[in-house]
Protein backbone atom coordinates (compact mmCIF):
# COMPACT_ATOMS: atom_id res chain seq x y z
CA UNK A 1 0.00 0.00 0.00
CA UNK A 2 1.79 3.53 -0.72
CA UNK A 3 1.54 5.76 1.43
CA UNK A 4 1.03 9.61 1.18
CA UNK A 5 4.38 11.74 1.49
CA UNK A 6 3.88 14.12 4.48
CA UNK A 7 3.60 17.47 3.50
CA UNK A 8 6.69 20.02 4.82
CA UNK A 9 6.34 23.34 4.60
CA UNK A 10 9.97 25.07 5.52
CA UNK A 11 10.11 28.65 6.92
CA UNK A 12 13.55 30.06 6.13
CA UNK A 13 14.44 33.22 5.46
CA UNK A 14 18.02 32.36 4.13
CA UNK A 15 17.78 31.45 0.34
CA UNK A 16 20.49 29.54 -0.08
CA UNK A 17 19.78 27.31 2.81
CA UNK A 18 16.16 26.80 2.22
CA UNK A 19 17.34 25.52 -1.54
CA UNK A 20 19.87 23.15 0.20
CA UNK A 21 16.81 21.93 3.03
CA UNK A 22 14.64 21.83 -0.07
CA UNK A 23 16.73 20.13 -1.84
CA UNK A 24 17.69 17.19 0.83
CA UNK A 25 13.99 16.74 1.29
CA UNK A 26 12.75 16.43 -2.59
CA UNK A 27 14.80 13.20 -2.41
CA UNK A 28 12.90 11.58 0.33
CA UNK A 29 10.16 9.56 -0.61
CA UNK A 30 8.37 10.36 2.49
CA UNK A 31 8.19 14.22 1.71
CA UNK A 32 6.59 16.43 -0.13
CA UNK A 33 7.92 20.54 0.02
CA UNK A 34 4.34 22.17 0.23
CA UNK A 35 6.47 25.38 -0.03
CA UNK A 36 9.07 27.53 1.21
CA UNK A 37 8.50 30.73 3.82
CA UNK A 38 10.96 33.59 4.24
CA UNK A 39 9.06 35.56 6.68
CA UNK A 40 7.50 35.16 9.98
CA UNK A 41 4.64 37.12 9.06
CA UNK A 42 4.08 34.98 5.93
CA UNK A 43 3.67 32.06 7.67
CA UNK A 44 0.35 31.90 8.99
CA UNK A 45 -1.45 32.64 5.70
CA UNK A 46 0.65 30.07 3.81
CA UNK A 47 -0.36 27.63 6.11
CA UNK A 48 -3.97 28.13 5.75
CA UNK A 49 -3.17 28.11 1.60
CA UNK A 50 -0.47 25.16 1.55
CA UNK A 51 -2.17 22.85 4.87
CA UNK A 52 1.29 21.70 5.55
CA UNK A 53 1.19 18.77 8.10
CA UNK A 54 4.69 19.71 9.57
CA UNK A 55 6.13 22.83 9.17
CA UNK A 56 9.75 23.18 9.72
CA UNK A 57 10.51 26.63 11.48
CA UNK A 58 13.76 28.61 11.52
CA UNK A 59 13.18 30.97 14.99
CA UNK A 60 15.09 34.01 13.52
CA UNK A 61 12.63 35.45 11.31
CA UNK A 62 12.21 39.05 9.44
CA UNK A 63 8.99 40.29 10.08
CA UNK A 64 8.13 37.95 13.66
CA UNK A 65 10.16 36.17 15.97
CA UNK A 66 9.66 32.20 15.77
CA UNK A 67 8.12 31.78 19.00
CA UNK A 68 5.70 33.86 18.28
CA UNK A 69 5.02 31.79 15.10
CA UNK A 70 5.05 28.60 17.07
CA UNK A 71 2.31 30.62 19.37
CA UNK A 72 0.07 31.27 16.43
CA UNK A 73 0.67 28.40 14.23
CA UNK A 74 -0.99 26.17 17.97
CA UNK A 75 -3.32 28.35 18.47
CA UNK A 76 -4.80 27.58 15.43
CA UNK A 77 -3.61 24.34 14.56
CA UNK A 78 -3.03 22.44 17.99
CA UNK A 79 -2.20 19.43 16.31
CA UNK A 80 -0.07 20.72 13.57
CA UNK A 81 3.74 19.13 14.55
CA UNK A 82 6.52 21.81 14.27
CA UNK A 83 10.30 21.14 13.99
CA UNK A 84 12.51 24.13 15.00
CA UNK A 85 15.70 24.59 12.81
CA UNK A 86 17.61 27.15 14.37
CA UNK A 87 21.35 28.63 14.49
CA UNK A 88 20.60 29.01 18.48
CA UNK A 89 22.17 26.46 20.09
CA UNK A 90 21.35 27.80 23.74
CA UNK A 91 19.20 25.34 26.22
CA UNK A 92 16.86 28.44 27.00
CA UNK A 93 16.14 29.00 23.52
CA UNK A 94 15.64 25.15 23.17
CA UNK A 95 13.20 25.23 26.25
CA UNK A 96 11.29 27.83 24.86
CA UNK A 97 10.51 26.05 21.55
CA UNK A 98 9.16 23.39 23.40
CA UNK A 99 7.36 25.20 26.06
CA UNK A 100 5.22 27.18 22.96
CA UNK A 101 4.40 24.22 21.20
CA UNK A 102 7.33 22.89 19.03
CA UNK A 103 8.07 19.10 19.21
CA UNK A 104 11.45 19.22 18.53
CA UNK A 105 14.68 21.43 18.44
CA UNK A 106 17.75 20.35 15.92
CA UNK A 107 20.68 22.96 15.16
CA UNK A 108 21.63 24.00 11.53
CA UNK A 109 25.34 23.72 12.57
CA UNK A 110 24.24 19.33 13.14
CA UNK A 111 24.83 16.51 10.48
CA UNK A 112 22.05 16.21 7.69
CA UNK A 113 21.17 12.52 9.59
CA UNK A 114 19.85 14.54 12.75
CA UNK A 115 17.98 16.66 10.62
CA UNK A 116 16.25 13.48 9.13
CA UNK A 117 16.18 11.79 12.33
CA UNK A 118 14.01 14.63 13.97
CA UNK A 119 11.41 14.96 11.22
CA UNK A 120 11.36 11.11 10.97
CA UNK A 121 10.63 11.70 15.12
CA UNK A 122 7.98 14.52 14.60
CA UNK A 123 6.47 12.92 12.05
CA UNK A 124 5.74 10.22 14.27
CA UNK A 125 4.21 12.59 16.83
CA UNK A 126 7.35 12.51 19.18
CA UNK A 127 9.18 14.56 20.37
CA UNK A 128 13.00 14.93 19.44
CA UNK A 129 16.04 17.41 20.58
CA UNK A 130 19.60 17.89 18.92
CA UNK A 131 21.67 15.41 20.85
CA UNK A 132 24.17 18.60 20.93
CA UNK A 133 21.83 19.85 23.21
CA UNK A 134 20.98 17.03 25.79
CA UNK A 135 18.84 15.25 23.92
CA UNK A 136 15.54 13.54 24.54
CA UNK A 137 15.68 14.26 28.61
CA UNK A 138 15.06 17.77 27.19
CA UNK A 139 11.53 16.60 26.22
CA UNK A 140 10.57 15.47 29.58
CA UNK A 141 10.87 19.05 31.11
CA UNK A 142 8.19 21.50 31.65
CA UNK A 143 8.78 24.62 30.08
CA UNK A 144 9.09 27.67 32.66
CA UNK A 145 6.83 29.85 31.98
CA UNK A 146 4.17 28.48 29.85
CA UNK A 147 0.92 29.46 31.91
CA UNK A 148 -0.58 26.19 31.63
CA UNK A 149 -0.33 25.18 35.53
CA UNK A 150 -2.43 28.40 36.20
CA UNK A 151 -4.87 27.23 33.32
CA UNK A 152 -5.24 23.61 34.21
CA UNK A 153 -6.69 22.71 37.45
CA UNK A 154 -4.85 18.99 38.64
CA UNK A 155 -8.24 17.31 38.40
CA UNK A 156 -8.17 18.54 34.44
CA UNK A 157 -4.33 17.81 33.96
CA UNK A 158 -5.22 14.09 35.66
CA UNK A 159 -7.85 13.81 33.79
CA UNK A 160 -5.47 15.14 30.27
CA UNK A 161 -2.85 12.67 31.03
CA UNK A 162 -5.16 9.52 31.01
CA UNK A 163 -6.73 11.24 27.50
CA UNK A 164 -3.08 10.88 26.48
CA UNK A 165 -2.73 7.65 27.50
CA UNK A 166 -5.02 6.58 25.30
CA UNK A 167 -8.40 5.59 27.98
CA UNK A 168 -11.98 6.13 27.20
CA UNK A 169 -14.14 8.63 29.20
CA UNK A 170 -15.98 5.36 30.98
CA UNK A 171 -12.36 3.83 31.74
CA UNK A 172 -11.39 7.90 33.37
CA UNK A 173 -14.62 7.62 35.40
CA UNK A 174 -13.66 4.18 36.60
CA UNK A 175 -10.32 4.76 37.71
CA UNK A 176 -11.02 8.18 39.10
CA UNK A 177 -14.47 6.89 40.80
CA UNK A 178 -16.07 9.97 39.29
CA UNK A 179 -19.64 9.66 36.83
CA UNK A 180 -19.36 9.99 33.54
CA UNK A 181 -20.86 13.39 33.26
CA UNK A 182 -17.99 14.88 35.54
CA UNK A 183 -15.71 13.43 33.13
CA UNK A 184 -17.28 14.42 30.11
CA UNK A 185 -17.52 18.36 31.89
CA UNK A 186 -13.31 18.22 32.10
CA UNK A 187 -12.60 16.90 28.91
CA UNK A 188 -15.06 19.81 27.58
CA UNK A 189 -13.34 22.66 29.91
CA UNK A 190 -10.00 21.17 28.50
CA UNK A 191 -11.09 21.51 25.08
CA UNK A 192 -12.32 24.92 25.53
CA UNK A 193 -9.22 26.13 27.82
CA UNK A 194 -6.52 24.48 24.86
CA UNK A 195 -8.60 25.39 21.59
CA UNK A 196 -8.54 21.59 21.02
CA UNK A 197 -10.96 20.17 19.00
CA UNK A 198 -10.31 15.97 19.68
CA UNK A 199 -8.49 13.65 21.76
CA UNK A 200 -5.58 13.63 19.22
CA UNK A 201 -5.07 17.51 19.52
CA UNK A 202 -5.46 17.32 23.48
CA UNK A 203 -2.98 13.83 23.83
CA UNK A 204 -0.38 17.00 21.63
CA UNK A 205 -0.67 19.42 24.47
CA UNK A 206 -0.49 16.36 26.87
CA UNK A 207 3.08 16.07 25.91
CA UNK A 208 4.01 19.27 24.98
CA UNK A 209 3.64 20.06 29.00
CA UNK A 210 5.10 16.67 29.93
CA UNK A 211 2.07 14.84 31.32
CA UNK A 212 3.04 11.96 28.97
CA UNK A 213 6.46 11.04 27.73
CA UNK A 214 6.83 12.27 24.16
């Protein structure tokens, strides 16, 4: 059975580089370039034109800075995955990725195998950080900052962590010895509070603030 190359859309605003990335992707079966970006402020429409199912995002942008792109691009895609292709090679920087809503970090400076290796990871819907930087463990860490704890009462993140893990809202209620109904009202406020829109966008932000192991 063939299956359908995942579509890539790369945001880079450095020609000759976004040729080369181009260029290293056209030869893998399992991609197709839905475009090229050179803008932060480009990006949003050209995702709503080009649906890209993983966009792979430089961070320094003309026109807006990358986390702010990674901001927008969940807000209105929750489930879309990003893969962060940056220059920075600074933890922080790394941390901050994650803690917006990227699913993995790997450094321009890094062979063109790591490069594979994390879209091969992202595509999968894991998570995946330059080993120059530390690494999977880097995945596991809540990102400071990120405003979810405030959002997310520890009933709801409970409750978001057995979504993730794959259970049922009867299996919840059983383990939690809660109805139903209360279970149904959480996974409703957590939709609403996360802009999600199924269990497969809510299981993203379930590891994005390390509920779940990515």
């Amino acid at each position: 059975m063939n299956v359908e190359p995942l579509r890539v859309l790369i945001v880079e605003d450095h020609g000759l580089l976004a040729d080369g990335v181009r260029y290293l992707l056209e030869r893998q079966a399992c991609y197709q370039v839905a475009g090229v970006v050179l803008d932060g402020c480009q990006v949003y429409q050209a995702c709503l034109e080009l649906q890209p199912e993983l966009v792979l995002l430089d961070l320094g942008l003309p026109g807006m800075d990358g986390i702010d792109v990674i901001h927008l691009l969940r807000k209105r895609w929750p489930g879309l995955r990003i893969l962060v292709f940056s220059a920075e090679a600074g933890e922080r920087r790394c941390m901050q990725a994650l803690g917006a809503g990227a699913m993995g970090y790997v450094l321009k400076r890094s062979a063109r195998h790591v490069l594979l290796e994390g879209l091969s990871q992202v595509a999968a819907g894991r998570c995946y950080v330059d080993p120059a930087l530390g690494g999977e463990p880097l995945c596991w860490r809540p990102a400071a900052g990120d405003g979810l704890d405030e959002r997310l009462t520890p009933r709801e993140r409970q409750i978001l962590k057995l979504i993730a893990e794959g259970k049922r809202n009867r299996e919840i209620a059983s383990y939690l010895s809660v109805s139903i109904k209360t279970v149904e009202t959480h996974r409703c406020n957590l939709m609403r509070k996360l802009d999600a829109h199924n269990a497969a966008e809510l299981s993203t932000w379930a590891r994005r603030i390390g509920l779940v192991e990515c």
